[in-house]
N, C-alpha and C. Protein backbone atom coordinates (compact mmCIF):
# COMPACT_ATOMS: atom_id res chain seq x y z
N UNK A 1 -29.65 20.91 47.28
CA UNK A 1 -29.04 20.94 45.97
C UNK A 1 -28.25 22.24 45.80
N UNK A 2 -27.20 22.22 45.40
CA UNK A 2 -26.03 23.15 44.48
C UNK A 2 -26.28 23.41 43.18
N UNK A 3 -25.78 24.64 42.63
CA UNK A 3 -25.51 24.75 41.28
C UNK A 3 -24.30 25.40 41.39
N UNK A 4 -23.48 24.71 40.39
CA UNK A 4 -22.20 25.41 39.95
C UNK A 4 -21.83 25.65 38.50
N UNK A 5 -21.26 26.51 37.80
CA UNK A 5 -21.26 26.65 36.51
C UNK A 5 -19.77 26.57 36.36
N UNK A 6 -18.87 26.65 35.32
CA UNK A 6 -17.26 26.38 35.32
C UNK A 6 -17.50 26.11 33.39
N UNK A 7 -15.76 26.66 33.01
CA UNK A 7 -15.75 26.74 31.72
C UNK A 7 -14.70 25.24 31.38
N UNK A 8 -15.48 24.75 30.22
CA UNK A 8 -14.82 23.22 29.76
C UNK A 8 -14.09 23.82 28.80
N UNK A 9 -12.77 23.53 28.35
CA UNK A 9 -12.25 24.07 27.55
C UNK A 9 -12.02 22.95 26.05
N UNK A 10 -11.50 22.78 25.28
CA UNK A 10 -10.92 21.85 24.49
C UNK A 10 -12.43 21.23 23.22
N UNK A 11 -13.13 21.65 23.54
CA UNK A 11 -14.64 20.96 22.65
C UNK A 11 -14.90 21.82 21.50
N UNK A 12 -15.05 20.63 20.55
CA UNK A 12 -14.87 21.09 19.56
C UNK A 12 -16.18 20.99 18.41
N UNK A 13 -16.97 20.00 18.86
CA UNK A 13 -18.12 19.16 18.40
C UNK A 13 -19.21 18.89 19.50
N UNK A 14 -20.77 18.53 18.54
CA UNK A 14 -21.39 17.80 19.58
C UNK A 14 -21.36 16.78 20.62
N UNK A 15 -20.21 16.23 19.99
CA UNK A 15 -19.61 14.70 20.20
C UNK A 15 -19.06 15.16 21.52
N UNK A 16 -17.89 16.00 21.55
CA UNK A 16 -17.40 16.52 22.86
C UNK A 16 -18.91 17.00 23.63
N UNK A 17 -19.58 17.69 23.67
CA UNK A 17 -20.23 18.41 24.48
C UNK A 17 -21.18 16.63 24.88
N UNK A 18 -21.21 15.93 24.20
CA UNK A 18 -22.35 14.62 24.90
C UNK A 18 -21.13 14.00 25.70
N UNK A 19 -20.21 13.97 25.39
CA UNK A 19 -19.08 13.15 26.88
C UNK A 19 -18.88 14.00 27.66
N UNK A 20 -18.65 15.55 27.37
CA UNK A 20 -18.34 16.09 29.36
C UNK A 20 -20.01 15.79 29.99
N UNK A 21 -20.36 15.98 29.31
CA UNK A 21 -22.17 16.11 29.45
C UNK A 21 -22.21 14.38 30.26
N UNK A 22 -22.24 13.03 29.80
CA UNK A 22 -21.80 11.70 30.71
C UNK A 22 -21.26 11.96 31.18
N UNK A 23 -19.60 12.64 31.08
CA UNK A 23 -19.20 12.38 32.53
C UNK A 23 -19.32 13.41 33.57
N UNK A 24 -20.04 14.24 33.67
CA UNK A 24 -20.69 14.82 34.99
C UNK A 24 -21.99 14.11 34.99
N UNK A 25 -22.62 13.35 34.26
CA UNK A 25 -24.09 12.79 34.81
C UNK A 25 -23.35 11.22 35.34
N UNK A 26 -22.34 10.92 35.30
CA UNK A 26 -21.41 9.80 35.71
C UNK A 26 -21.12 9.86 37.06
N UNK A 27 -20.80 11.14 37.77
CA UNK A 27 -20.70 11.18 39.20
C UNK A 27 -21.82 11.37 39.60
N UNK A 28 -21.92 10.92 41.12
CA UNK A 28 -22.67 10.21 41.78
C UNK A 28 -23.40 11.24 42.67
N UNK A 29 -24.75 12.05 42.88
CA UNK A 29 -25.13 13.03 43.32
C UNK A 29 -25.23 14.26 42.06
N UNK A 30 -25.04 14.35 41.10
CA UNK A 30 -25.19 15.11 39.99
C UNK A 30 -26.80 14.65 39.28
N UNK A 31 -27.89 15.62 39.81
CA UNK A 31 -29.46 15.50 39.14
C UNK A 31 -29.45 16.47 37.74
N UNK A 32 -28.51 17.49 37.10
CA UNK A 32 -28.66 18.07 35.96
C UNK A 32 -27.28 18.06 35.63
N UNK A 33 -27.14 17.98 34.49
CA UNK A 33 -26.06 18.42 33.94
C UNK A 33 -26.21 18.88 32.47
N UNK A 34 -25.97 20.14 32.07
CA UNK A 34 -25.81 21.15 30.59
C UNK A 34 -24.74 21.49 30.45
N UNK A 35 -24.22 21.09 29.11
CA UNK A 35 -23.25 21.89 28.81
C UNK A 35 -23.16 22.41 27.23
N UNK A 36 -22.97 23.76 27.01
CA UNK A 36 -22.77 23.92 25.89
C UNK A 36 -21.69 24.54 25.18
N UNK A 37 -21.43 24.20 24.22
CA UNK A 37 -20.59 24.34 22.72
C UNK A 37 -20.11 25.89 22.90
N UNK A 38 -21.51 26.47 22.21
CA UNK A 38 -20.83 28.22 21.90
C UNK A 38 -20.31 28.86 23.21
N UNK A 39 -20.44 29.02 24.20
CA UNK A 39 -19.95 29.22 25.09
C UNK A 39 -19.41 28.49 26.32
N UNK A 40 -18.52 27.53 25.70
CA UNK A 40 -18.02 26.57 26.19
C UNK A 40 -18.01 26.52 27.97
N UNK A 41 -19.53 26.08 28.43
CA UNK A 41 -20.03 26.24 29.98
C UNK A 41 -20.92 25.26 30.02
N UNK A 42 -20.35 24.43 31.29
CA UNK A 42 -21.15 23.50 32.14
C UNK A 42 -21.62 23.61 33.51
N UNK A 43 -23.26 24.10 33.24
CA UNK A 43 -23.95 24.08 34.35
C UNK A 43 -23.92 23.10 35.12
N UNK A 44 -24.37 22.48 36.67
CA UNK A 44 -24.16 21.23 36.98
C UNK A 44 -25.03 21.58 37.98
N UNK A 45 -25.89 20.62 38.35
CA UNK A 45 -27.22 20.83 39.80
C UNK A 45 -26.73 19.37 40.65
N UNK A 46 -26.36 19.69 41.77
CA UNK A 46 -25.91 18.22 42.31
C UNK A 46 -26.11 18.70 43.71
N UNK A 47 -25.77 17.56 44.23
CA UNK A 47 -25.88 16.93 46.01
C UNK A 47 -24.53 17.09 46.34
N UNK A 48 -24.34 18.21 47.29
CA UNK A 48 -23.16 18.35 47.66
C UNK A 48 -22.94 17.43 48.93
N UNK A 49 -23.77 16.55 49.39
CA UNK A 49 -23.33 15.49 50.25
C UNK A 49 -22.99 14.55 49.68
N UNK A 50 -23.15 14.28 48.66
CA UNK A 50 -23.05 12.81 47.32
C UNK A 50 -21.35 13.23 47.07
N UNK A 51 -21.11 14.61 46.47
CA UNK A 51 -19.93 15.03 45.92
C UNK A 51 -19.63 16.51 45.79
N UNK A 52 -18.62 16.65 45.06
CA UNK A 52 -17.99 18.33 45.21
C UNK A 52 -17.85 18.93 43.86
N UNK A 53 -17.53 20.04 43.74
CA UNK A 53 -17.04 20.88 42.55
C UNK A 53 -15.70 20.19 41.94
N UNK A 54 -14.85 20.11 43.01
CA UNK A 54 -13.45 19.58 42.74
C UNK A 54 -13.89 18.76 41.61
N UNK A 55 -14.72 17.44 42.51
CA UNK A 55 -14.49 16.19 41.64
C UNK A 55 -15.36 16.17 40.50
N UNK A 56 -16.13 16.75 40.10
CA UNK A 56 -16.99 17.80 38.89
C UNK A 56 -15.63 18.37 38.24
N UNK A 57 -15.37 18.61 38.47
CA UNK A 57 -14.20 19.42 37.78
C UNK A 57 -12.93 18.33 37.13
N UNK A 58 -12.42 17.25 38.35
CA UNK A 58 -11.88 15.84 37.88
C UNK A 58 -12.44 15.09 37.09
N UNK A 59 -13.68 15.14 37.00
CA UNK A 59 -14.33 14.03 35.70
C UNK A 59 -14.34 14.16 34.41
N UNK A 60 -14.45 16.20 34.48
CA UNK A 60 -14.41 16.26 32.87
C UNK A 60 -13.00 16.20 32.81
N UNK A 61 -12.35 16.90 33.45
CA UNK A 61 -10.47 16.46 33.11
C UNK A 61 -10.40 14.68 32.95
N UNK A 62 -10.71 13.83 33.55
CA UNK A 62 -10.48 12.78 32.94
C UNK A 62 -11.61 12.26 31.61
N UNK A 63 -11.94 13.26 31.38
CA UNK A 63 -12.98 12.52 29.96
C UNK A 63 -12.26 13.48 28.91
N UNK A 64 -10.83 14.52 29.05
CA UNK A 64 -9.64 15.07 28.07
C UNK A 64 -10.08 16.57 28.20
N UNK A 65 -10.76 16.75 28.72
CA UNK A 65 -11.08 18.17 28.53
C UNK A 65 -10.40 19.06 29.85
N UNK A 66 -10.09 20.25 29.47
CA UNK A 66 -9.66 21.73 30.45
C UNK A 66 -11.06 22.01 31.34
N UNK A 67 -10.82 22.51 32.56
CA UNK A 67 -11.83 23.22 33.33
C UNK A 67 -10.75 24.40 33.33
N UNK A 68 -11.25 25.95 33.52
CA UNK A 68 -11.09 26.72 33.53
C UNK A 68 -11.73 27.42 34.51
């Protein structure tokens, strides 16, 4: 297992923080995923044989949000 942390940008609500929050528990090899509001940061614990940072990083961009 991996941990990687990375800043979500664009969230504005709880509402945002429960969809980047699905869509990193949406890719496939991801066992934790946190993310929070006030300091707009998503922890992520995953299987780097399952998947990557990159595409951690592509999921919340396709669920509207910035990685930083």
């Amino acid at each position: 297992m991996e941990r990687t942390e990375f800043t979500v940008k664009g969230m504005t609500c709880d509402n945002c923080v429960q969809s980047v929050t699905q869509a990193l528990k949406d890719v496939e090899g991801v066992k934790v995923a946190k993310v929070t509001l006030a300091d707009e940061r998503a922890q992520v614990t995953f299987d780097p044989s399952a998947t990557s940072i990159e595409h951690l990083k592509g999921a919340v961009k396709a669920a509207g949000y910035e990685v930083a």
